[in-house]
PDB file of N, CA and C in Angstrom:
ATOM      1  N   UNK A   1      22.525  -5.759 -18.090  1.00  0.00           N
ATOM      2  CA  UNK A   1      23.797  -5.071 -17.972  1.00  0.00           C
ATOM      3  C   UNK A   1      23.895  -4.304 -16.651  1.00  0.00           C
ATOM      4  N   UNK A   2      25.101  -4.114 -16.185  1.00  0.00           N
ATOM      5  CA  UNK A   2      25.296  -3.328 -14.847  1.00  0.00           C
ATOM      6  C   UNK A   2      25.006  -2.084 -15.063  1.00  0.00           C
ATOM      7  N   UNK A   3      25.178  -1.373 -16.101  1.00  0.00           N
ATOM      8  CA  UNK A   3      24.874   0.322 -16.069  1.00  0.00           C
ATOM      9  C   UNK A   3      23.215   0.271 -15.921  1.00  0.00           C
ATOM     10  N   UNK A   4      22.309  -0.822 -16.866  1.00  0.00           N
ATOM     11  CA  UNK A   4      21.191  -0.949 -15.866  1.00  0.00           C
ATOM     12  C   UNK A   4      20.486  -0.924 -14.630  1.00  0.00           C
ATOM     13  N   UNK A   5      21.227  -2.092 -14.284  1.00  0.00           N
ATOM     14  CA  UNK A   5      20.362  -2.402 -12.740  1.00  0.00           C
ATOM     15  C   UNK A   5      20.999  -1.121 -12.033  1.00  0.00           C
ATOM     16  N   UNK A   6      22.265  -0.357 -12.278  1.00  0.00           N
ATOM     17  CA  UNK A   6      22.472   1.221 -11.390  1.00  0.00           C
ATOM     18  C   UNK A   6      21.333   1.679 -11.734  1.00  0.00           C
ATOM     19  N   UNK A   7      21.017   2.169 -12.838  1.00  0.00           N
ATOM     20  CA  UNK A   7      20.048   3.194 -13.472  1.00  0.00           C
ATOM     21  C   UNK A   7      18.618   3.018 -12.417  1.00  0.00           C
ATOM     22  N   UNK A   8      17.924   1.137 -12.638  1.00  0.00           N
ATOM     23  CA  UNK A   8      16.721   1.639 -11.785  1.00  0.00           C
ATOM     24  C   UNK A   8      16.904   1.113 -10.333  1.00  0.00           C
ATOM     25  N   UNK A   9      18.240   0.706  -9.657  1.00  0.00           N
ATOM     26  CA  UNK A   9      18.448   0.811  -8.392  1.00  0.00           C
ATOM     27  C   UNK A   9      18.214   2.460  -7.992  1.00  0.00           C
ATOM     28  N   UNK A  10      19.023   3.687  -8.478  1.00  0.00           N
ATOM     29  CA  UNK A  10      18.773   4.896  -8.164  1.00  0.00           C
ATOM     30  C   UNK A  10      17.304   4.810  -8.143  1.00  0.00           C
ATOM     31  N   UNK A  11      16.391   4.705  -9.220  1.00  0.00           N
ATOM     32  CA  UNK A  11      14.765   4.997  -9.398  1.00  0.00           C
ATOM     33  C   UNK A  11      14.388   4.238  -7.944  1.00  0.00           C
ATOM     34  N   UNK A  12      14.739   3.200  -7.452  1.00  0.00           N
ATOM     35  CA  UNK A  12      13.930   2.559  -6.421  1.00  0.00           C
ATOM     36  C   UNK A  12      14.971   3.205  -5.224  1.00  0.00           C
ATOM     37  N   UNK A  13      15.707   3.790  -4.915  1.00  0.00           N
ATOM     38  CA  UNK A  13      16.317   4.606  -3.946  1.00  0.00           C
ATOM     39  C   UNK A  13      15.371   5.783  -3.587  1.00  0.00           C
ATOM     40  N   UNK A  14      15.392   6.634  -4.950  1.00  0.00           N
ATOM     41  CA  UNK A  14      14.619   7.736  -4.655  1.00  0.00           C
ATOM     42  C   UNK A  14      13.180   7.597  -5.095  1.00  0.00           C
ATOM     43  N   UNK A  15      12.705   6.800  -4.541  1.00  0.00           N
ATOM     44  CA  UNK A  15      11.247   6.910  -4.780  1.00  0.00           C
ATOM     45  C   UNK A  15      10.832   7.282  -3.840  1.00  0.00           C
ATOM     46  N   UNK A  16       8.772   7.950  -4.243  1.00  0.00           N
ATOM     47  CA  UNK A  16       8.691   8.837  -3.589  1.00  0.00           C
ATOM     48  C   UNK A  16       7.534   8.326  -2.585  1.00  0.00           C
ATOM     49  N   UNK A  17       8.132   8.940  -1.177  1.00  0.00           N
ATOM     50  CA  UNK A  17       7.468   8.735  -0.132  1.00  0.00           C
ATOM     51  C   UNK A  17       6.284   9.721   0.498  1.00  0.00           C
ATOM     52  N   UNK A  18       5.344   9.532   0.897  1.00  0.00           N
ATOM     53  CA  UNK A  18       4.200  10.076   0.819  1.00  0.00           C
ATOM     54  C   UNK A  18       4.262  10.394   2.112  1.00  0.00           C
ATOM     55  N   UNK A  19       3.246  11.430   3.078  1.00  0.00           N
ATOM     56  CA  UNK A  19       3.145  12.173   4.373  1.00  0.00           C
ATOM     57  C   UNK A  19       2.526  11.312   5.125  1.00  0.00           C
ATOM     58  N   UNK A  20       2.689  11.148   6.371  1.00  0.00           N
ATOM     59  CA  UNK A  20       1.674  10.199   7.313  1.00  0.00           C
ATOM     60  C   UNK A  20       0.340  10.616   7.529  1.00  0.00           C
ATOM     61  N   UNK A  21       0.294  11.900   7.596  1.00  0.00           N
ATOM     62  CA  UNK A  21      -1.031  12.490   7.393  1.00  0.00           C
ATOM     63  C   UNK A  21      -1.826  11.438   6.526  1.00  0.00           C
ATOM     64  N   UNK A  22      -1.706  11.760   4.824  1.00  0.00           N
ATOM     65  CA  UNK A  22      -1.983  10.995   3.867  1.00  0.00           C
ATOM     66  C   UNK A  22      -1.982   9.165   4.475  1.00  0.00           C
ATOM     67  N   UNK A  23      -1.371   8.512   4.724  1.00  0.00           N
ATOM     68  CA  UNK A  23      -1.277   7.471   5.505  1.00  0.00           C
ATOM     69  C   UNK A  23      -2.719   7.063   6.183  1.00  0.00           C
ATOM     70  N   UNK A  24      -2.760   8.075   7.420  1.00  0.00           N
ATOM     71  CA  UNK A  24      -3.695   8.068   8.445  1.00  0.00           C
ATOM     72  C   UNK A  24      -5.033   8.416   7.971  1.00  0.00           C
ATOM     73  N   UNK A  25      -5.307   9.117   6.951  1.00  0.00           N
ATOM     74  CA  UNK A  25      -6.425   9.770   5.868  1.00  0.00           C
ATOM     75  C   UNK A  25      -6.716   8.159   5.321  1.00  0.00           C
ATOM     76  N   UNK A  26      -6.145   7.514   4.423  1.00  0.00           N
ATOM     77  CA  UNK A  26      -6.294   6.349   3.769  1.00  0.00           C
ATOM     78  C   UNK A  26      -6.627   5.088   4.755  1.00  0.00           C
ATOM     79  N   UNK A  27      -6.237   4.600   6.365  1.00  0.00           N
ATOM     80  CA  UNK A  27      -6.303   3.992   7.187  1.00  0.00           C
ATOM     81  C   UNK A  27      -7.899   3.820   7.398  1.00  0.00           C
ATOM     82  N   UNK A  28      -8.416   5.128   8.017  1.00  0.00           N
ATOM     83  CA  UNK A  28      -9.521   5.875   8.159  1.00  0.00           C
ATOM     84  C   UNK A  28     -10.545   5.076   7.411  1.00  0.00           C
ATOM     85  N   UNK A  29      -9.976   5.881   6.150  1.00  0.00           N
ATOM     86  CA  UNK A  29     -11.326   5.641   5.148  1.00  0.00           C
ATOM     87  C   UNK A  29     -11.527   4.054   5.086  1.00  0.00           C
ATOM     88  N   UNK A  30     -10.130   3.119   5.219  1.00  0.00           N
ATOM     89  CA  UNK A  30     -10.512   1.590   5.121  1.00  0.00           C
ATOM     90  C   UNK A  30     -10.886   1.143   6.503  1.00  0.00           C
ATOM     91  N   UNK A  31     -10.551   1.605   7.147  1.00  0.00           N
ATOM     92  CA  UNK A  31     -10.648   0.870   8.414  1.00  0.00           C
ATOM     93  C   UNK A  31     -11.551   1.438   9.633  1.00  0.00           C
ATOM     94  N   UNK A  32     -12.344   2.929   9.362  1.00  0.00           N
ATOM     95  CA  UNK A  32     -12.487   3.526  10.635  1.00  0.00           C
ATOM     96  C   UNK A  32     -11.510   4.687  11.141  1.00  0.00           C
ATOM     97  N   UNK A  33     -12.253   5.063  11.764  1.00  0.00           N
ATOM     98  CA  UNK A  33     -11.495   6.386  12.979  1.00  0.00           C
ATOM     99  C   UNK A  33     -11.284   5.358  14.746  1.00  0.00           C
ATOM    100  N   UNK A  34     -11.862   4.379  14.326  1.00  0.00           N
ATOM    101  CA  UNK A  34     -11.166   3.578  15.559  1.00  0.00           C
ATOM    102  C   UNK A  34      -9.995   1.975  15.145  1.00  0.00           C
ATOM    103  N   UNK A  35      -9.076   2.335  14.195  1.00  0.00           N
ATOM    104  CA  UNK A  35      -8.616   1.860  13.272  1.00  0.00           C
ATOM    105  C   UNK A  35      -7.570   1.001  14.494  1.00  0.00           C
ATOM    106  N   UNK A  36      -7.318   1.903  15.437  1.00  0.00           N
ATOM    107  CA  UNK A  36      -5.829   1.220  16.249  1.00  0.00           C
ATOM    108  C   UNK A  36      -6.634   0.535  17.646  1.00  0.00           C
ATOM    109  N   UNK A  37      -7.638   1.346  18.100  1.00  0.00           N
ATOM    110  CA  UNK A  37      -8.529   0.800  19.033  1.00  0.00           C
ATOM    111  C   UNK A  37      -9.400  -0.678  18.465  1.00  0.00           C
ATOM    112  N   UNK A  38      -9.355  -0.949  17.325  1.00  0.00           N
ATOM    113  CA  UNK A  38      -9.879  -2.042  16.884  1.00  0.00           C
ATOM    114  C   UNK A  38      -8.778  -2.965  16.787  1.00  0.00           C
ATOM    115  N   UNK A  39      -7.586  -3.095  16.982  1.00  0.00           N
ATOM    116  CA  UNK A  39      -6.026  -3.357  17.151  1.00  0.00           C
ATOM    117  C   UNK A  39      -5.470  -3.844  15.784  1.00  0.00           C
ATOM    118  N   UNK A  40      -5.548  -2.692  14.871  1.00  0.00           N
ATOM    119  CA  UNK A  40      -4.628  -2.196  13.867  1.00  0.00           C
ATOM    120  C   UNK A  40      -3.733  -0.870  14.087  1.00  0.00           C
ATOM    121  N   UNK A  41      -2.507  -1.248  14.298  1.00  0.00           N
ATOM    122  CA  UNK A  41      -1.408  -0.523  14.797  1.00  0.00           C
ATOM    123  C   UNK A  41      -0.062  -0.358  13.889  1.00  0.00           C
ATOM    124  N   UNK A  42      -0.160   0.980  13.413  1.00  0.00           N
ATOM    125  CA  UNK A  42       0.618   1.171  12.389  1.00  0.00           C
ATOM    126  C   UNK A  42       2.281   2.475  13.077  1.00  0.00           C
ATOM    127  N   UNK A  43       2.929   2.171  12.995  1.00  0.00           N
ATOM    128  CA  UNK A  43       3.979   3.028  13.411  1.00  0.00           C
ATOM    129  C   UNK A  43       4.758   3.811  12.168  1.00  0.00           C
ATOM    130  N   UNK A  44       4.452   5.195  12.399  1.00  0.00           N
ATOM    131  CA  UNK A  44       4.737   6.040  11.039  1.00  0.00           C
ATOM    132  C   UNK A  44       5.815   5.602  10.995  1.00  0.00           C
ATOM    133  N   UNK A  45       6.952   5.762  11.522  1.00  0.00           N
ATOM    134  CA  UNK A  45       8.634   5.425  11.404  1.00  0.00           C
ATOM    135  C   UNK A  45       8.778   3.626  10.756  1.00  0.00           C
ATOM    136  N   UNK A  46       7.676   3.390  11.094  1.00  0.00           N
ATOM    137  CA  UNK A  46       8.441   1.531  10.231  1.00  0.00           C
ATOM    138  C   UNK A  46       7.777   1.480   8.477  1.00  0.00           C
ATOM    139  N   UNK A  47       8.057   2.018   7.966  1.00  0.00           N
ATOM    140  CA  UNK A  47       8.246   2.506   6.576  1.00  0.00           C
ATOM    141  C   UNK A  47       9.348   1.112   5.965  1.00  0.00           C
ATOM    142  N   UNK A  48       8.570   0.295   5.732  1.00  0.00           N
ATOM    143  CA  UNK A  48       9.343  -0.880   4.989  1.00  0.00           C
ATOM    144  C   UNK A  48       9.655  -0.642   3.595  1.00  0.00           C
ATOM    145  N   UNK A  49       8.877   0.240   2.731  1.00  0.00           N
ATOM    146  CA  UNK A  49       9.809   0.159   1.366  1.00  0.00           C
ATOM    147  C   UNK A  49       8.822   1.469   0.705  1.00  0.00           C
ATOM    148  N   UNK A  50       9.504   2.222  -0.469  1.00  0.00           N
ATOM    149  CA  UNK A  50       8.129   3.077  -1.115  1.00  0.00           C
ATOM    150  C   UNK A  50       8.290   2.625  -2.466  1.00  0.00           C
ATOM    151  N   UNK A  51       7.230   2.828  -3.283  1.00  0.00           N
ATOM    152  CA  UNK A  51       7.597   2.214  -5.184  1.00  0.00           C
ATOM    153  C   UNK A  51       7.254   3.422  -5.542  1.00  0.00           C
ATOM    154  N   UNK A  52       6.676   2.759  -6.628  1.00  0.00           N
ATOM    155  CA  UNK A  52       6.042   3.907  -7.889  1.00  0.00           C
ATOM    156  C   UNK A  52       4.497   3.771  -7.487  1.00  0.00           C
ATOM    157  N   UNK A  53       3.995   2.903  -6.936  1.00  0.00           N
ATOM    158  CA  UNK A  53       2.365   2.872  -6.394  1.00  0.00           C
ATOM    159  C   UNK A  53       1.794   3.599  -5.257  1.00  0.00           C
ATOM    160  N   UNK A  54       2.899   2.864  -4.221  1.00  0.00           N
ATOM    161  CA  UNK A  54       2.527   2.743  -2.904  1.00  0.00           C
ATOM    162  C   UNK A  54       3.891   2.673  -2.132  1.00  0.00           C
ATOM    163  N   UNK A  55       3.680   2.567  -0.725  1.00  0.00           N
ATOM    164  CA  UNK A  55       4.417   2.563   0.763  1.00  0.00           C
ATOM    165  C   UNK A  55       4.147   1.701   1.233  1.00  0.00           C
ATOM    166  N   UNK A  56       4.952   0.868   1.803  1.00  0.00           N
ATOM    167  CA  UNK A  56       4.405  -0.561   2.494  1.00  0.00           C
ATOM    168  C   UNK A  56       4.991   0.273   4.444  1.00  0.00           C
ATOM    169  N   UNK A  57       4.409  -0.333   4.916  1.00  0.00           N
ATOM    170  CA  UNK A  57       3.869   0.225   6.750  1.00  0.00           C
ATOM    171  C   UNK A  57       4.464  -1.601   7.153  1.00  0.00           C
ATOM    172  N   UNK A  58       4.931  -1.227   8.420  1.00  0.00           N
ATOM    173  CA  UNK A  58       4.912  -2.597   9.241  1.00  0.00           C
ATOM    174  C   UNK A  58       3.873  -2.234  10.361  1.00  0.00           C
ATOM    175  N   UNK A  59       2.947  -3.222  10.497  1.00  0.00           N
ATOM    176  CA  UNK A  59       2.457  -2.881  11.522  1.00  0.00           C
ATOM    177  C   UNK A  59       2.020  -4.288  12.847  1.00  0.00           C
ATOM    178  N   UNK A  60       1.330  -4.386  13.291  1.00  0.00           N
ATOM    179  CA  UNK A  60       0.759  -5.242  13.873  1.00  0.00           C
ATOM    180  C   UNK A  60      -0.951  -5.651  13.878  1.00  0.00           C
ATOM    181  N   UNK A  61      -1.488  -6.384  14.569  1.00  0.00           N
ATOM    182  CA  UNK A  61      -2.959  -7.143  14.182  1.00  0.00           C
ATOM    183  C   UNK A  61      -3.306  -7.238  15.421  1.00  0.00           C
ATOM    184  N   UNK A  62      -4.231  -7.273  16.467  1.00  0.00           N
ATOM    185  CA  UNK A  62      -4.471  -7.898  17.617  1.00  0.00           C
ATOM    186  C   UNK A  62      -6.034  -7.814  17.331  1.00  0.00           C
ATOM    187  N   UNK A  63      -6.028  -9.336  17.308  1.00  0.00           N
ATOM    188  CA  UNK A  63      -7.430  -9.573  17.116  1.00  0.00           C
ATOM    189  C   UNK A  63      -8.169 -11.186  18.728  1.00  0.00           C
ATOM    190  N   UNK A  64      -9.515 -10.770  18.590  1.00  0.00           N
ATOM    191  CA  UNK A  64     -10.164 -12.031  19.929  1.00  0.00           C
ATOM    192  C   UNK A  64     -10.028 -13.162  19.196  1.00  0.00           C
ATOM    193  N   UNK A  65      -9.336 -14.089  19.519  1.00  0.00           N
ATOM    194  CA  UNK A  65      -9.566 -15.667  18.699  1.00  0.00           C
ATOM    195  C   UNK A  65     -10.438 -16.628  19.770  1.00  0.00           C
ATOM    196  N   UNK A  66     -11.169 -16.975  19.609  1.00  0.00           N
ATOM    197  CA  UNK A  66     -12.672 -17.561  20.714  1.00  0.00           C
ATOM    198  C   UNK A  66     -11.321 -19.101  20.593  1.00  0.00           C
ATOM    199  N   UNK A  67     -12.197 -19.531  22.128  1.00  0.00           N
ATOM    200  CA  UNK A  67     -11.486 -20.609  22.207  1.00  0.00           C
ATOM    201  C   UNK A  67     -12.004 -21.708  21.906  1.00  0.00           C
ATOM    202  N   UNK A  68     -10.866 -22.903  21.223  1.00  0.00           N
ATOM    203  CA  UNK A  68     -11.357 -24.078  20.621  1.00  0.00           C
ATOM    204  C   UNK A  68     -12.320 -24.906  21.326  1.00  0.00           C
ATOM    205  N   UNK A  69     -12.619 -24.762  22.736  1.00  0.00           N
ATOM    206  CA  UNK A  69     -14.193 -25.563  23.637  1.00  0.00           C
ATOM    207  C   UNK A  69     -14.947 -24.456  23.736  1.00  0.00           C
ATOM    208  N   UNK A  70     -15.968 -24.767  23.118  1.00  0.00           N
ATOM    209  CA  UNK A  70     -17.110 -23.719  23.024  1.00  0.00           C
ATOM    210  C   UNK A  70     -17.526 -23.348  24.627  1.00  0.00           C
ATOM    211  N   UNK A  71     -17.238 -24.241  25.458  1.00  0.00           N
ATOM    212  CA  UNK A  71     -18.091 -23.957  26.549  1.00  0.00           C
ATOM    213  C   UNK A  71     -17.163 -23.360  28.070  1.00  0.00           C
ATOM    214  N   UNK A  72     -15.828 -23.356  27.664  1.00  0.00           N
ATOM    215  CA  UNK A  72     -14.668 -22.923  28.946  1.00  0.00           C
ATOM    216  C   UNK A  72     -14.252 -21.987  27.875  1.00  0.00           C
ATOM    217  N   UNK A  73     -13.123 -21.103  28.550  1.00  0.00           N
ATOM    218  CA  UNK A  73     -12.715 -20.134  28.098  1.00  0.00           C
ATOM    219  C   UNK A  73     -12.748 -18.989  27.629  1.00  0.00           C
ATOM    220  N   UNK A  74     -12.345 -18.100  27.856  1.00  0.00           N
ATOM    221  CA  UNK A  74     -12.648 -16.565  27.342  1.00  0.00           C
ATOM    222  C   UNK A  74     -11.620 -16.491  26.262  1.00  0.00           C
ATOM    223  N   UNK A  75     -12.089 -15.513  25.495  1.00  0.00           N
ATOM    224  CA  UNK A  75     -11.257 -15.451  23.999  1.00  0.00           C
ATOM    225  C   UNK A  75     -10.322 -14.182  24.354  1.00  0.00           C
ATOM    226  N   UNK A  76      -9.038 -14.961  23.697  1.00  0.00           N
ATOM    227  CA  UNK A  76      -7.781 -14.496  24.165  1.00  0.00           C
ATOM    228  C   UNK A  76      -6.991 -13.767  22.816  1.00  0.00           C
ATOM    229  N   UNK A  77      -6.341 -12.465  23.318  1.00  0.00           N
ATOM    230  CA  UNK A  77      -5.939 -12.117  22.375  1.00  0.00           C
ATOM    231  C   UNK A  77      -4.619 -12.250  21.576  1.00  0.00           C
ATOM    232  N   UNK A  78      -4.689 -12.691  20.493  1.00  0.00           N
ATOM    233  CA  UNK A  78      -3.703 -12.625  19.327  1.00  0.00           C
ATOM    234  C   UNK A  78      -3.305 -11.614  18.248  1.00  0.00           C
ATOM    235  N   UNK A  79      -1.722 -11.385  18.749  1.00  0.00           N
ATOM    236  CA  UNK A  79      -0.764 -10.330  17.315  1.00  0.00           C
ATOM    237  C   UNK A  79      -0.079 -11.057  16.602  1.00  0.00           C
ATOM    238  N   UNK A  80      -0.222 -10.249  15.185  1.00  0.00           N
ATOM    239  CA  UNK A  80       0.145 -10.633  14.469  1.00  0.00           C
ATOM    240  C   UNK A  80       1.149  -9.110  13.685  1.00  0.00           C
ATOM    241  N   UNK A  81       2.074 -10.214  13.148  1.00  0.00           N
ATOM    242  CA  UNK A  81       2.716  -8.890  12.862  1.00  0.00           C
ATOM    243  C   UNK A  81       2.198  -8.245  11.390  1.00  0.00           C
ATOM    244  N   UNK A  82       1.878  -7.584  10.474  1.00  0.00           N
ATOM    245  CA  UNK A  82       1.043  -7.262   9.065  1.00  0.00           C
ATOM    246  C   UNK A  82       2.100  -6.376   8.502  1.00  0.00           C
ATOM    247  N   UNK A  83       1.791  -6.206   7.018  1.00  0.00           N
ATOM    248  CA  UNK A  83       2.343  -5.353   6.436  1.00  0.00           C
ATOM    249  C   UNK A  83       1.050  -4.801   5.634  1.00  0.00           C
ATOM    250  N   UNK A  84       1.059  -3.561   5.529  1.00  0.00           N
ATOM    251  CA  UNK A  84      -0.205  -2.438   5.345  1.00  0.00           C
ATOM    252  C   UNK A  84       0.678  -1.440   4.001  1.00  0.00           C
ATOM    253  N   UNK A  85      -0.434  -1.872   3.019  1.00  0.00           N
ATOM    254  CA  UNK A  85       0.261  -1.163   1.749  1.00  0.00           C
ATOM    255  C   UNK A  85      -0.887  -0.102   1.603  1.00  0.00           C
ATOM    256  N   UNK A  86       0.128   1.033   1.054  1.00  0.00           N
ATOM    257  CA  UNK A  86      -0.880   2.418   1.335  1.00  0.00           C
ATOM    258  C   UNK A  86      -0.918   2.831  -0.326  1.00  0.00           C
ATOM    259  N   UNK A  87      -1.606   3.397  -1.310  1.00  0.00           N
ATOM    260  CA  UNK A  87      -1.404   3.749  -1.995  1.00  0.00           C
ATOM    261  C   UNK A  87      -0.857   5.381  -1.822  1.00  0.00           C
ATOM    262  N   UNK A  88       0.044   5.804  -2.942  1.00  0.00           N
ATOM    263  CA  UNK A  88       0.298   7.066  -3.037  1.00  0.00           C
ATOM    264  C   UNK A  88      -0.676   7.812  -3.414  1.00  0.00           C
ATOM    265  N   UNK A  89      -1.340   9.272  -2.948  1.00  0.00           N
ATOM    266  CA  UNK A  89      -2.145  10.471  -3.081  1.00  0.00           C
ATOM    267  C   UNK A  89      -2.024  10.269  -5.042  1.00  0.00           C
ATOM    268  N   UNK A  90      -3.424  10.275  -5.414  1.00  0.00           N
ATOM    269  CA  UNK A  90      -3.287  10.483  -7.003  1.00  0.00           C
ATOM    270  C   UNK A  90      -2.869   9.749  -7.723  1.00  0.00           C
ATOM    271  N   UNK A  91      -2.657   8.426  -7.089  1.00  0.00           N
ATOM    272  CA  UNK A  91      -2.361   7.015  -8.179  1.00  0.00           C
ATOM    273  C   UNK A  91      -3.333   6.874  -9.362  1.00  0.00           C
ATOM    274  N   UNK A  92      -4.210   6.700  -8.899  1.00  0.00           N
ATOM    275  CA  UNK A  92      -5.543   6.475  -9.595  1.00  0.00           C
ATOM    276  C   UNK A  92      -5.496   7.197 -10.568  1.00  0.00           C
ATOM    277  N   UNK A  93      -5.601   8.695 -10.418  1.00  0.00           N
ATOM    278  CA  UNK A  93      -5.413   9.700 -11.555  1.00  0.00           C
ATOM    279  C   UNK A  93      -4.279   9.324 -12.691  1.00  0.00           C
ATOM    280  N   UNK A  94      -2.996   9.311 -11.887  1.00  0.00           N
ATOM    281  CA  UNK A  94      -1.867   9.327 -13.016  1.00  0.00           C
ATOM    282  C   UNK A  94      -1.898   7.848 -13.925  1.00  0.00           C
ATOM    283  N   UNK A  95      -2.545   6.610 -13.540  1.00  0.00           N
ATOM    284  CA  UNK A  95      -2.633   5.384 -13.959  1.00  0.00           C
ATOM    285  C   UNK A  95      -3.814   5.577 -15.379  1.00  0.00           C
ATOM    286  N   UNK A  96      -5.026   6.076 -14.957  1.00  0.00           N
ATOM    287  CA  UNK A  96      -6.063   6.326 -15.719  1.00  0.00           C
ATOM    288  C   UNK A  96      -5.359   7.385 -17.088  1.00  0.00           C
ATOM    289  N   UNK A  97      -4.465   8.340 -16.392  1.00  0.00           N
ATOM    290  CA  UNK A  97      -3.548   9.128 -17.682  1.00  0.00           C
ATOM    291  C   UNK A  97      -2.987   8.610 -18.465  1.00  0.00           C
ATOM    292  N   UNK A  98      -2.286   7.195 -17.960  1.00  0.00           N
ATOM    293  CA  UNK A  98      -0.975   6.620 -18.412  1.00  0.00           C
ATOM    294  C   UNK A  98      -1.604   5.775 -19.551  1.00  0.00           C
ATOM    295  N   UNK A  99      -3.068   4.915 -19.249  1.00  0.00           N
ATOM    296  CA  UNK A  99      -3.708   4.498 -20.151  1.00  0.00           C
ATOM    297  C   UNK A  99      -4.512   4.936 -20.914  1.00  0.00           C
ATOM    298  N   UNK A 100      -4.793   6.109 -20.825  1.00  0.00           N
ATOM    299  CA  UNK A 100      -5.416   6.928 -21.608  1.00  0.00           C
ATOM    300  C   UNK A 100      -4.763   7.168 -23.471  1.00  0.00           C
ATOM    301  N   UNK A 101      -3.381   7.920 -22.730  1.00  0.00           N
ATOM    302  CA  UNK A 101      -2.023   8.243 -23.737  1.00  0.00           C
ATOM    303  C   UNK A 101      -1.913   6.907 -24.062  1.00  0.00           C
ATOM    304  N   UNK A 102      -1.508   5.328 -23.698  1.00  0.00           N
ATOM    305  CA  UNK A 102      -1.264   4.380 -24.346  1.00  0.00           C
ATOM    306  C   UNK A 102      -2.518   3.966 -25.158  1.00  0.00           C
ATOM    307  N   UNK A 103      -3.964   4.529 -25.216  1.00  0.00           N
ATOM    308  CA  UNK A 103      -5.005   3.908 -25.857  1.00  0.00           C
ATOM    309  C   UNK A 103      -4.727   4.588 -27.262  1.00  0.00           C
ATOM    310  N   UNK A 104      -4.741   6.093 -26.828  1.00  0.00           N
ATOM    311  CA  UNK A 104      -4.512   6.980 -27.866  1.00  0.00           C
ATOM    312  C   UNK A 104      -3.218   6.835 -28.682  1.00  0.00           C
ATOM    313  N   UNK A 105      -1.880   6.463 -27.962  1.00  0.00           N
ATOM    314  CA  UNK A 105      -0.844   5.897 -29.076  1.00  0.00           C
ATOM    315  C   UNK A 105      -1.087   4.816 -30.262  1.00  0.00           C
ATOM    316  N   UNK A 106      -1.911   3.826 -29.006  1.00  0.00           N
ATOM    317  CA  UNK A 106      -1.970   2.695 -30.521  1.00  0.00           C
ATOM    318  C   UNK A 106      -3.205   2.850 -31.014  1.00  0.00           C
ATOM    319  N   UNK A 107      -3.973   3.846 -30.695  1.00  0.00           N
ATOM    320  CA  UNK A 107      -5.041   3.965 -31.997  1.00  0.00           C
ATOM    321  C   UNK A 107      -4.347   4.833 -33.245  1.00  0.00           C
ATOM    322  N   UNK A 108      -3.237   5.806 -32.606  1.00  0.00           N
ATOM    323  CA  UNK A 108      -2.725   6.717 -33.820  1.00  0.00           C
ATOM    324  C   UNK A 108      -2.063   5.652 -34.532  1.00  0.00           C
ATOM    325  N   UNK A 109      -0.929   4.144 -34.068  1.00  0.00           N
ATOM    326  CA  UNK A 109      -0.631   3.546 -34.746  1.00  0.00           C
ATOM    327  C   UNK A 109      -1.357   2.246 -35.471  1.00  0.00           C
ATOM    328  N   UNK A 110      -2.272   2.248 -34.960  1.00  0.00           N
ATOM    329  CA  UNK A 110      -3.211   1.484 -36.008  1.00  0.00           C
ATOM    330  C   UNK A 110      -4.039   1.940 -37.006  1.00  0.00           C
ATOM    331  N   UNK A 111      -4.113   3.572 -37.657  1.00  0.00           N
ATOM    332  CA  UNK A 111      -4.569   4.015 -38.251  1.00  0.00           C
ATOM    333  C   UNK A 111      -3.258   4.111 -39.231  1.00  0.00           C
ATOM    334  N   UNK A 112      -2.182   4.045 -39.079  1.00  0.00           N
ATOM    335  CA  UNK A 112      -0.982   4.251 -40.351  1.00  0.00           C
ATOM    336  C   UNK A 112      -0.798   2.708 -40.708  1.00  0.00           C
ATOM    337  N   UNK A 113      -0.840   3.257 -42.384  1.00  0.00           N
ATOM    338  CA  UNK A 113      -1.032   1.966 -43.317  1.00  0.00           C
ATOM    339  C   UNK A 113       0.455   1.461 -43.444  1.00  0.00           C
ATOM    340  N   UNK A 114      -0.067   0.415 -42.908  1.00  0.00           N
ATOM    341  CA  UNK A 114       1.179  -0.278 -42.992  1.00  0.00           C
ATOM    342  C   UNK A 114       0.991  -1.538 -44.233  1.00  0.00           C
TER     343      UNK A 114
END
């Protein structure tokens, strides 16, 4: 129904977007403190979408691709364009909650005699 898809179009409008700080903290831990010097290049402003998980990043790739004759050529560099999904601060926590309360619902409803 249309009063639906309004209802969770708003939910995916205002979803919530997380700090670049947080971003650059999470980069780090996967990738290094030489994360962009290793040519992973993330631009805070290209913010492609946020959910209920995560933030998706546009970024780019530049990596050495050795050349196809082993014996001429120097290895030349290639970009690529990437998309870099970040989780939101405390996913983990609120997910582990969410199943927690759903373990504990259907154990309360599998204990009533039906």
């Amino acid at each position: 129904p249309a009063h639906f898809c309004e209802r969770l179009s708003a939910l995916h409008d205002d979803a919530y977007v997380h700090s670049w700080d947080h971003t650059e903290q999470m980069l780090i831990e996967a990738f290094g403190t030489e994360y962009e010097k290793n040519g992973l290049v993330v631009n805070p402003d290209h913010i492609i979408g946020s959910g209920s998980a995560a933030q998706v990043y546009r970024g780019t790739l530049t990596l050495k691709e050795k050349s196809k004759n082993l014996y001429y050529g120097e290895p030349k560099n290639v970009t690529k364009d990437v998309a870099i999904k970040v989780l939101h601060p405390s996913i983990r926590l609120l997910v582990e909650r969410d199943l927690l309360l759903m373990t504990r619902v259907a154990g309360l409803i599998d204990s009533l005699p039906f």
